[in-house]
Protein backbone atom coordinates (compact mmCIF):
# COMPACT_ATOMS: atom_id res chain seq x y z
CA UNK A 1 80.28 -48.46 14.81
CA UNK A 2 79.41 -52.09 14.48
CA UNK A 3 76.55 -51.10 12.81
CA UNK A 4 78.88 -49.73 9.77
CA UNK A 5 79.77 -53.45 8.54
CA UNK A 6 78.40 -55.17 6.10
CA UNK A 7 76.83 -58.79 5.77
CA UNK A 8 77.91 -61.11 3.02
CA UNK A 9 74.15 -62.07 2.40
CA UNK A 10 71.85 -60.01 0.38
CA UNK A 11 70.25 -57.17 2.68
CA UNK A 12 66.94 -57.92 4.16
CA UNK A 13 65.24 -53.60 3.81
CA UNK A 14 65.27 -52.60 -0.36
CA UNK A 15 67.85 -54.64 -1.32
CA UNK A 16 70.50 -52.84 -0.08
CA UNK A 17 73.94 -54.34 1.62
CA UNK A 18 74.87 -53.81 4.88
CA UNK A 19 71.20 -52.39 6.31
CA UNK A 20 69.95 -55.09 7.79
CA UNK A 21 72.79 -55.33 10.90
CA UNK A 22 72.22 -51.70 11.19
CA UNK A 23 68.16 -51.63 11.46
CA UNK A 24 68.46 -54.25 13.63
CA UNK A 25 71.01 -52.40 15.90
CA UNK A 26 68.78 -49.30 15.51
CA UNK A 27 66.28 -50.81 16.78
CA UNK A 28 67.77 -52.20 19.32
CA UNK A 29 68.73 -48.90 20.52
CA UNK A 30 65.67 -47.28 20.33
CA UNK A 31 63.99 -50.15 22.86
CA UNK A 32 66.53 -49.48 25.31
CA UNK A 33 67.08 -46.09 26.02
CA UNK A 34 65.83 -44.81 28.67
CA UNK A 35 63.76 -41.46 28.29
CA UNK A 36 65.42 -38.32 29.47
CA UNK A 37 64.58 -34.46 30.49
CA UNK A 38 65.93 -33.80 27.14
CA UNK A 39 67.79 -30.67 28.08
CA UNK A 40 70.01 -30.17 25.20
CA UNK A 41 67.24 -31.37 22.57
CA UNK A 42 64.24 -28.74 21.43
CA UNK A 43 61.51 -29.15 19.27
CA UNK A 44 58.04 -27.57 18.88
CA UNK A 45 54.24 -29.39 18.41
CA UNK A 46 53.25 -29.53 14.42
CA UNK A 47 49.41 -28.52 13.22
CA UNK A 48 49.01 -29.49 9.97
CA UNK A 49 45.79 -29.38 7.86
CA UNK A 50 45.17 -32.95 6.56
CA UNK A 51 46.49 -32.97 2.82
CA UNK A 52 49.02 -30.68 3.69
CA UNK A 53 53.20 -30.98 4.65
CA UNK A 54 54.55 -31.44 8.17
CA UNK A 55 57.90 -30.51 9.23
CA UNK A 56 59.79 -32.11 12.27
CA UNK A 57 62.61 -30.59 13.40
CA UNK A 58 65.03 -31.92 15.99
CA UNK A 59 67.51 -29.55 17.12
CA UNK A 60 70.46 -29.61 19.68
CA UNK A 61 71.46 -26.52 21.59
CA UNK A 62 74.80 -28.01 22.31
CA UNK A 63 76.22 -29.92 19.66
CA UNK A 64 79.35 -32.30 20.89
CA UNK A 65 78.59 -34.36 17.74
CA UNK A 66 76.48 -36.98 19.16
CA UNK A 67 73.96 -39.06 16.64
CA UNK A 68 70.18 -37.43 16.56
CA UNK A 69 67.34 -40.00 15.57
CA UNK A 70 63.48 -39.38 15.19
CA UNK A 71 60.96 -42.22 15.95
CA UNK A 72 57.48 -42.12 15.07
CA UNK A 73 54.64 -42.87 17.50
CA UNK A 74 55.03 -46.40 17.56
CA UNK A 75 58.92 -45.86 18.26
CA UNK A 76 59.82 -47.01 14.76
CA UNK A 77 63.15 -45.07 13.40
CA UNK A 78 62.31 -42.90 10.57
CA UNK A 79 65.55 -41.03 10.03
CA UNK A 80 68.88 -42.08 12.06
CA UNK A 81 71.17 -39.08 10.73
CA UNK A 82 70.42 -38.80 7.33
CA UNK A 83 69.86 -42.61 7.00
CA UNK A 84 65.60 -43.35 6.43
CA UNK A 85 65.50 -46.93 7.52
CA UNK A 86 61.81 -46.45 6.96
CA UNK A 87 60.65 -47.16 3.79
CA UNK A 88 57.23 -44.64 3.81
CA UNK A 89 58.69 -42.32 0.98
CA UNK A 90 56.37 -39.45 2.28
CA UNK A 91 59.09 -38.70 5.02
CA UNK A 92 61.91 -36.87 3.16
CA UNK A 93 64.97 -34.93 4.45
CA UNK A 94 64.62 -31.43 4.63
CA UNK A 95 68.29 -30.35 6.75
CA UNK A 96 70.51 -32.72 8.03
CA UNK A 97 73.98 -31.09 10.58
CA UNK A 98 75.35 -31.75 13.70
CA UNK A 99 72.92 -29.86 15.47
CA UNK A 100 69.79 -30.36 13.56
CA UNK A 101 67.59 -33.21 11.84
CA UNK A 102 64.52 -31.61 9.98
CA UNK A 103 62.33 -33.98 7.98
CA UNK A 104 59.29 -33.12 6.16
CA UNK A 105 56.35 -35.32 5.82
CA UNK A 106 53.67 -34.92 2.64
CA UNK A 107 50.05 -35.66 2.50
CA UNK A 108 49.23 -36.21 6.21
CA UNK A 109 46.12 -38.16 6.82
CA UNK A 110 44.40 -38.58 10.55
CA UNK A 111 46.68 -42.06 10.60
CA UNK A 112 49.64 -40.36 11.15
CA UNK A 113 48.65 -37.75 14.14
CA UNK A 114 50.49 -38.71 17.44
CA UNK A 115 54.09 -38.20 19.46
CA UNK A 116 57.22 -38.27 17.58
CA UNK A 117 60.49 -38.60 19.27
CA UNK A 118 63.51 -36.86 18.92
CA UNK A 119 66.51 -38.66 20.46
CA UNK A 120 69.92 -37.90 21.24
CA UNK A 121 72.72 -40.35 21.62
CA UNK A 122 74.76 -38.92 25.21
CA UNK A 123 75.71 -40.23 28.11
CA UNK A 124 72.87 -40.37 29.34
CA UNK A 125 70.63 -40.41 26.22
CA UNK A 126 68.05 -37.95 26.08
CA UNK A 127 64.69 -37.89 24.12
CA UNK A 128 61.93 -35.15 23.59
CA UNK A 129 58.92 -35.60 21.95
CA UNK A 130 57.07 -33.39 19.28
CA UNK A 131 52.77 -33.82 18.97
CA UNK A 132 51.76 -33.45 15.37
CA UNK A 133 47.84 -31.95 15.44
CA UNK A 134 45.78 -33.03 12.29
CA UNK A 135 42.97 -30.88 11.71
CA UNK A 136 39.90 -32.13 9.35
CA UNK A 137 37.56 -29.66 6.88
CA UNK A 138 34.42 -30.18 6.79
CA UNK A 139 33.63 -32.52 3.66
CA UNK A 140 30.43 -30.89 3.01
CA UNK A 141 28.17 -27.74 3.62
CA UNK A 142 24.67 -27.80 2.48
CA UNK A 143 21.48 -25.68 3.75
CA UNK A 144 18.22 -27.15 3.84
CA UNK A 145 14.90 -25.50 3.71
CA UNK A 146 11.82 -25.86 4.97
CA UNK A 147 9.60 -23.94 2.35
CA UNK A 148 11.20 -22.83 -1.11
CA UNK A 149 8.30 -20.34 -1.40
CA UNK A 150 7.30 -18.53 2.00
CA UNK A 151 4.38 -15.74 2.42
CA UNK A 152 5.08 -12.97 4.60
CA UNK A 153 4.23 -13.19 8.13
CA UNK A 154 5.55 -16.98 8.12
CA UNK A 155 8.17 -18.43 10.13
CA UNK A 156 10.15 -20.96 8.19
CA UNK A 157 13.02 -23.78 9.34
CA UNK A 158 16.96 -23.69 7.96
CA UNK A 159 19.49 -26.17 8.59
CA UNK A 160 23.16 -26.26 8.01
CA UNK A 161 25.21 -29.18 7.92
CA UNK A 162 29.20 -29.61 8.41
CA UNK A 163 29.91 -32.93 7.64
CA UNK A 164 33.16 -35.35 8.59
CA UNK A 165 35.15 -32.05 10.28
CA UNK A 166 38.15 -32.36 13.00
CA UNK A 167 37.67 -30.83 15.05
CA UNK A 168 33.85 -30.11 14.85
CA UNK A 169 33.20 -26.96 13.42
CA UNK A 170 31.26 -23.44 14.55
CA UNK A 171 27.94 -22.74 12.42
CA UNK A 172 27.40 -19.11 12.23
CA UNK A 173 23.99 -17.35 10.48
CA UNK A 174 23.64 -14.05 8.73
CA UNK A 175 20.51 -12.83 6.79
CA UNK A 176 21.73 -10.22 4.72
CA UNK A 177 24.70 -8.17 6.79
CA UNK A 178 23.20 -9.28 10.17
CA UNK A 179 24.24 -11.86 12.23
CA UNK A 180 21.69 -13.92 13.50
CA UNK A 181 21.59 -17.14 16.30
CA UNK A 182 21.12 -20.42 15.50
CA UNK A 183 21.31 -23.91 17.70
CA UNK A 184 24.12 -26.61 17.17
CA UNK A 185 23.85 -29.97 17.08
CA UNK A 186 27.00 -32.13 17.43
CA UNK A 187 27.42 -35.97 16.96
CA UNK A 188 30.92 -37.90 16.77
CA UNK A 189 31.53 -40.65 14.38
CA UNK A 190 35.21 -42.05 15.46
CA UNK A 191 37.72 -39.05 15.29
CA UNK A 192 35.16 -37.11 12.67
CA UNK A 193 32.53 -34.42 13.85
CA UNK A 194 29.49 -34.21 12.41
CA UNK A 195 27.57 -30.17 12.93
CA UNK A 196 23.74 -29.24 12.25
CA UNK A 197 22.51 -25.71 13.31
CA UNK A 198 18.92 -24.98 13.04
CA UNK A 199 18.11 -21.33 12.28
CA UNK A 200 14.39 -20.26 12.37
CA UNK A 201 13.26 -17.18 10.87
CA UNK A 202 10.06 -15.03 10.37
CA UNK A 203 10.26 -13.70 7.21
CA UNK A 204 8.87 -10.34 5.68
CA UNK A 205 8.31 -8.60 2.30
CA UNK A 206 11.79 -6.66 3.27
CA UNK A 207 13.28 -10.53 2.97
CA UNK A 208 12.59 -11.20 -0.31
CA UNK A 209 15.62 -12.17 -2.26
CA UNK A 210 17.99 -11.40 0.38
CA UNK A 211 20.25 -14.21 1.25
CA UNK A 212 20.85 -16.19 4.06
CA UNK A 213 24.48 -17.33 4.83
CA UNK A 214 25.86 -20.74 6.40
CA UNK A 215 29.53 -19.51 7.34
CA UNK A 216 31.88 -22.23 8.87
CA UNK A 217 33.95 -21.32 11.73
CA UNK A 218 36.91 -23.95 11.78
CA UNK A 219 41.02 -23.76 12.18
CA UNK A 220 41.33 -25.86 9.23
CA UNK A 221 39.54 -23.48 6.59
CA UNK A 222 38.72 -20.21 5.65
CA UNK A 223 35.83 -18.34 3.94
CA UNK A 224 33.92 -21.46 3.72
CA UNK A 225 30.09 -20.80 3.55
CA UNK A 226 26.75 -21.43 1.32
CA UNK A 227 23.51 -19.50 1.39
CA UNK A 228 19.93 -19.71 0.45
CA UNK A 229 18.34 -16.49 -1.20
CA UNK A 230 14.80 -15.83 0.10
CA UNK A 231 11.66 -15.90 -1.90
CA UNK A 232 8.57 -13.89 0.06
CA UNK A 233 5.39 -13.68 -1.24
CA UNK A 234 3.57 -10.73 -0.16
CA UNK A 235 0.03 -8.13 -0.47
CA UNK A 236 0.15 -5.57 -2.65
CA UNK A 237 1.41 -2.02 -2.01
CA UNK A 238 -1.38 0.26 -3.25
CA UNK A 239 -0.26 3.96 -3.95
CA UNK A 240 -2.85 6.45 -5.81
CA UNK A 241 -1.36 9.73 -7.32
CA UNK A 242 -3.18 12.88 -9.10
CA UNK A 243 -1.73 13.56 -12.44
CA UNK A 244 -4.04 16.47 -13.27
CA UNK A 245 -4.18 19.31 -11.67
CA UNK A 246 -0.84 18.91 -10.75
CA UNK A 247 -0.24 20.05 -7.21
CA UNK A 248 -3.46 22.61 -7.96
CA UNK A 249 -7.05 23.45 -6.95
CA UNK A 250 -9.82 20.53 -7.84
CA UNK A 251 -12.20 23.41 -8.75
CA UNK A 252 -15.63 23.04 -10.88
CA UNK A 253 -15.54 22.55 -14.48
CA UNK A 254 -12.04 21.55 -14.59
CA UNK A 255 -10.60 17.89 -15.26
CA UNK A 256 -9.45 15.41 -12.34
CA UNK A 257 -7.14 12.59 -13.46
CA UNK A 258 -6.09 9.52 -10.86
CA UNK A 259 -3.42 7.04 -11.00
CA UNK A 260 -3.00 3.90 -8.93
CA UNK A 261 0.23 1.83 -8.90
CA UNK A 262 0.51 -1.92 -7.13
CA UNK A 263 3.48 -3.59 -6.27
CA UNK A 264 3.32 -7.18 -4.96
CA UNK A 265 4.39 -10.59 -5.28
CA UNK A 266 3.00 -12.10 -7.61
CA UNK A 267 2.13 -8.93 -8.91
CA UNK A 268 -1.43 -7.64 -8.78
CA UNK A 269 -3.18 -9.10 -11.85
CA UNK A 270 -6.90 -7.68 -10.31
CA UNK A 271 -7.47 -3.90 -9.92
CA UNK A 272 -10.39 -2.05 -9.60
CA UNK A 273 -11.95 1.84 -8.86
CA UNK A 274 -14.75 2.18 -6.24
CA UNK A 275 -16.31 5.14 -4.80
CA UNK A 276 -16.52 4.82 -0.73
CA UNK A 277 -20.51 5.08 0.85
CA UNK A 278 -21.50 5.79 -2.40
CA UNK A 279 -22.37 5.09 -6.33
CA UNK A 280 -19.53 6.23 -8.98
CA UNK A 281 -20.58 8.84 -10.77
CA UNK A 282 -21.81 8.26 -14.18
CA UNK A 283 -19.39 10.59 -15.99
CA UNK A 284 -16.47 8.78 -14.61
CA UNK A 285 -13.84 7.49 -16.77
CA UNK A 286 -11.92 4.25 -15.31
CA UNK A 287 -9.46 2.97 -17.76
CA UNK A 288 -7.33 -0.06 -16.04
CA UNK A 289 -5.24 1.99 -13.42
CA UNK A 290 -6.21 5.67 -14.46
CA UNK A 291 -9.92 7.56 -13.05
CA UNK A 292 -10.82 10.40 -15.40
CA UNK A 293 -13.59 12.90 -14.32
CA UNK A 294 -13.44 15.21 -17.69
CA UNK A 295 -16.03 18.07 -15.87
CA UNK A 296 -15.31 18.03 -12.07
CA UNK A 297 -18.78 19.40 -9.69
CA UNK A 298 -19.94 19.41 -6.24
CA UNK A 299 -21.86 15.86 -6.69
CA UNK A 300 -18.14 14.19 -7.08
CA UNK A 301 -16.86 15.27 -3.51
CA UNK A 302 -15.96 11.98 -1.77
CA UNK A 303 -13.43 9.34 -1.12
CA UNK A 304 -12.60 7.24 -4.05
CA UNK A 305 -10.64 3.82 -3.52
CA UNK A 306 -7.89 1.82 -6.05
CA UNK A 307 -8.20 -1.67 -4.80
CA UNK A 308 -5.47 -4.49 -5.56
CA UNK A 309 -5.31 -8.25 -4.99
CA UNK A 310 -3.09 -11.36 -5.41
CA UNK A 311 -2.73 -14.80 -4.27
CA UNK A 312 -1.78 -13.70 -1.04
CA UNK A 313 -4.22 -10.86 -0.34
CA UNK A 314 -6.10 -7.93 -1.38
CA UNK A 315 -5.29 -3.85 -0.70
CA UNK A 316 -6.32 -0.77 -1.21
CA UNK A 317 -5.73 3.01 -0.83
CA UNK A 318 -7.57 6.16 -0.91
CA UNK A 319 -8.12 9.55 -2.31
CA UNK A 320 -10.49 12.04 -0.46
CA UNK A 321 -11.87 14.84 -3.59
CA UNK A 322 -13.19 18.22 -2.53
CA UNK A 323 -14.14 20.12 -5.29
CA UNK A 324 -13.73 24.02 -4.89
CA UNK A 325 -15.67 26.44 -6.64
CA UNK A 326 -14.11 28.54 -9.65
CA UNK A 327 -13.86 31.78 -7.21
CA UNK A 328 -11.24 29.84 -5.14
CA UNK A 329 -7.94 31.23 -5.08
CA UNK A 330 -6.27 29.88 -1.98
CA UNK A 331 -3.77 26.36 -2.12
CA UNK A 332 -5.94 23.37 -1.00
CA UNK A 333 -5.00 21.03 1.72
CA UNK A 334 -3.01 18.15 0.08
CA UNK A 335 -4.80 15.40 -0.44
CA UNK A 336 -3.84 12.47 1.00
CA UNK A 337 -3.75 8.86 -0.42
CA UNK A 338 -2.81 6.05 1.95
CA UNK A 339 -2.77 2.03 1.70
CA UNK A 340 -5.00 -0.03 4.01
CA UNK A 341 -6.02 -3.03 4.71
CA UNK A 342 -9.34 -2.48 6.51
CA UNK A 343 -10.11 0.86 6.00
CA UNK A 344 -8.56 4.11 4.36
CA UNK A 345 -7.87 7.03 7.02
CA UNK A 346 -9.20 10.27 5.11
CA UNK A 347 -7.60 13.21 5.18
CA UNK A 348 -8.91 16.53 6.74
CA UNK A 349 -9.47 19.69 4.87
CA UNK A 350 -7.85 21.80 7.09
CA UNK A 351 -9.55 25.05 5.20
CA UNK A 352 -13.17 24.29 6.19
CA UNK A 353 -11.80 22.98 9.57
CA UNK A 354 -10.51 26.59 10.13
CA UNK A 355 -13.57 27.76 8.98
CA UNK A 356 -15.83 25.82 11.38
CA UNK A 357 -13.27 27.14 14.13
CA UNK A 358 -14.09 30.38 13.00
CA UNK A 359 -17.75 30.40 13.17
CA UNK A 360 -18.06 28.68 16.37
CA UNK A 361 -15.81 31.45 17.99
CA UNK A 362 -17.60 34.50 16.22
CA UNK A 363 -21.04 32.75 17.86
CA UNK A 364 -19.34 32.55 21.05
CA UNK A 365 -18.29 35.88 21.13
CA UNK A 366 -21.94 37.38 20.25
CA UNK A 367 -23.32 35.28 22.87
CA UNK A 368 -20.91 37.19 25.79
CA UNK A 369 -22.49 40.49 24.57
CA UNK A 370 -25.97 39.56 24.74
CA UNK A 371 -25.64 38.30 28.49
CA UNK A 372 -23.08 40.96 29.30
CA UNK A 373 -25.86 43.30 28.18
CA UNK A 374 -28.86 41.72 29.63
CA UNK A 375 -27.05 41.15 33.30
CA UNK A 376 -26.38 45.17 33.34
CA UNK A 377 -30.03 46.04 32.70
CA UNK A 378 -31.36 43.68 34.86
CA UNK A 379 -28.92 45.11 37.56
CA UNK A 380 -30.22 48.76 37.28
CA UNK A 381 -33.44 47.98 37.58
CA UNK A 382 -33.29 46.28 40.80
CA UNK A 383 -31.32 49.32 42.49
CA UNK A 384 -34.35 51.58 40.94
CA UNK A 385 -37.17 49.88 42.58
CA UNK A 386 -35.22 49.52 45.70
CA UNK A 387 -34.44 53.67 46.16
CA UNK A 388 -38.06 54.50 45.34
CA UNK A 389 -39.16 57.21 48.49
CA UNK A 390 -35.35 57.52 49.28
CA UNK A 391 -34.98 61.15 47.67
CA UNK A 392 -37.07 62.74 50.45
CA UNK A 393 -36.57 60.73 53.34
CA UNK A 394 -34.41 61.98 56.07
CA UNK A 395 -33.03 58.92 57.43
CA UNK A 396 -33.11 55.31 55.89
CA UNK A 397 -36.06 54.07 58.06
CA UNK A 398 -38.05 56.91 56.56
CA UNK A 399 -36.96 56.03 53.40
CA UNK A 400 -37.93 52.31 53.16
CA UNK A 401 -41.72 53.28 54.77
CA UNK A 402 -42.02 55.66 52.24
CA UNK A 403 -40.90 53.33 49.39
CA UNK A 404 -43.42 50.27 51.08
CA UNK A 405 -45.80 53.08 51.47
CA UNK A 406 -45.42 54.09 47.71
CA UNK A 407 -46.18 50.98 46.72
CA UNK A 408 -49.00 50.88 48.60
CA UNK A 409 -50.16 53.73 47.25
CA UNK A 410 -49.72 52.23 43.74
CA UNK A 411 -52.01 49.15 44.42
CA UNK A 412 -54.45 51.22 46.03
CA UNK A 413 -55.04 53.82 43.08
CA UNK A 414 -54.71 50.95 40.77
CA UNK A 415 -57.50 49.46 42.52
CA UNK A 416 -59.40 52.58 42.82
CA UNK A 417 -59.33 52.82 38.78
CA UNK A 418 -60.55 49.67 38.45
């Protein structure tokens, strides 16, 4: 070609002899062919993550030895054969035959997404373009909180922020191993994406120091996520347990010894004993979270109530005492000791319930016999009065005038012994 020979001047592109004529004819070449259906020429679109390599490859399913050139988006020729006219050194020569051109291109930046064009020198020229897809991580992730220190009950404001992404990103939530749903907020500053999801949550004792997660959802990265671990402030958990007897009869004259645990956060630095609708005994031993009644009696039976408090709040729980007397040999009904917040819910002694049961039935039972008995008395005497004078009557109308006439005769000797 006449592009082959070489000027007698110094070269005008690095100083080399004989590139000048030939740029000049390249580019000549490249303004004046027409664009073509590229039917022998095949090449794929290029998604590259910015930082990373890009490979463009021309290929030719026919080869007849024709010249292959790629172009970059503003039509400048980057490799003619394995001649780079263009002096970016990031474009490099990866494979180089008859029926391919493949050249790499190193740390891609958003500057160099666009159309590249493969051409083919036939009659007629053809040309086929390739799209080269930069994608952008985010720069940053950060959560923001509304309240480093929540109390239970609260609801409290997170934000997560993906910063400078291409293209803008998917915000996903999880507290713990659950997914939860935030809202997205999306605003574009030139080709960059800027992503804020707001996630509001009521929070619980259960949330204490679990963490929340800010995952990114994005083609350009994986596994990319911060998180924000909880802190709940919460009541106490009051919990009273019997240490002696152990699982046994509260009977008279034997010991009785409580203890009462609270959890909470800030833990419970104020605990106290108190007997419910009623004075504490005198003989009553409270020492910090233990009651000690050395000599238990009938006079102790009654609820008796661990209370716990905190900056956030105060509970309590309860323990109903029955006292049994020595003779008792059945188990007792277990006593029951629950937290509350208002009021303890006693238990039931499900012994003297039975027993009450009992005696109402029996008195039920002896109250049938007593009217059963009184309704059949009452029953014979009326059929006695009413067959007085019937034993000697002949017929029933002689019987009733001699019963009426009995009775008369009754009044009348009454009144004659008066």
């Amino acid at each position: 070609m006449a592009g082959r020979a070489e000027p007698s001047g110094p070269a005008a592109c690095g100083g080399a002899p004989g590139l000048l004529p030939l740029l000049l004819l390249l580019l000549s070449a490249a303004a004046i062919i027409p664009r073509g259906d590229g039917q022998n020429l095949v090449t794929e679109d290029v998604t590259v993550v910015e930082g990373d390599v890009a490979t463009i490859s021309c290929r030719v399913k026919n080869s007849d030895d024709s010249v292959i050139q790629l172009l970059n988006p503003n039509r400048q020729t980057i490799y003619f054969r394995d001649f780079r006219p263009l002096k970016d050194s990031r474009f490099q020569l990866v494979n180089f035959s008859n029926s391919e051109l493949r050249v790499s291109l190193t740390n891609v930046s958003i500057s160099d997404e666009g159309r590249y064009f493969c051409q083919l020198y036939t009659d007629p020229p053809q040309e086929i373009y390739t799209t080269i897809t930069v994608l952008v991580p985010p720069r940053n992730l950060v959560i923001d909180i509304q309240k480093e220190i929540a109390v239970e009950g609260e609801e409290i404001e997170l934000n997560c922020t993906a910063m400078a992404s291409r293209p803008a990103t998917t915000i996903r939530w999880f507290k713990g191993n659950k997914e939860l749903t935030g809202k997205s907020e999306v605003e574009q500053w030139s080709d960059m994406y800027t992503v804020t999801s707001r996630l509001v949550l009521k929070v619980g004792r259960e949330d204490d120091g679990v963490p929340v997660i800010c995952l990114v959802d994005h083609p350009a990265v994986k596994d990319l996520q911060t998180q924000r671990y909880l802190e709940v402030m919460y009541k106490p958990q009051v919990r009273v347990s019997q240490n002696y007897p152990v699982q046994g009869l509260t009977r008279e004259g034997e010991p009785l010894e409580l203890t009462c645990a609270a959890f909470g956060k800030p833990q419970p630095t104020d605990m106290r004993w108190l007997r419910v609708d009623d004075e504490m005994p005198q003989h009553v031993v409270v020492s910090g979270s233990n009651l000690l009644i050395s000599n238990l009696n009938k006079t102790d039976n009654g609820t008796y109530r661990c209370e716990a408090s905190n900056a956030v709040g105060k509970s309590h729980a309860d323990y109903m005492l029955f006292v049994y007397d020595t003779t008792a040999t059945t188990e007792p009904a277990v006593h029951d000791s629950r937290a509350g917040e208002e009021g303890a819910i006693r238990s039931v002694d499900h012994a003297v319930v039975g027993g009450v049961v009992a005696v109402v039935v029996f008195a039920m039972l002896c109250l049938l016999i007593i009217l059963g008995r009184y309704f059949a008395r009452h029953k014979g005497t009326y059929f006695t009065h009413e067959a007085k004078g019937a034993d000697d009557a002949a017929d029933a109308d002689t019987a009733i005038i001699n019963a009426e006439g009995g009775q008369n005769n009754s009044e009348e000797k009454k009144e004659y012994f008066i």
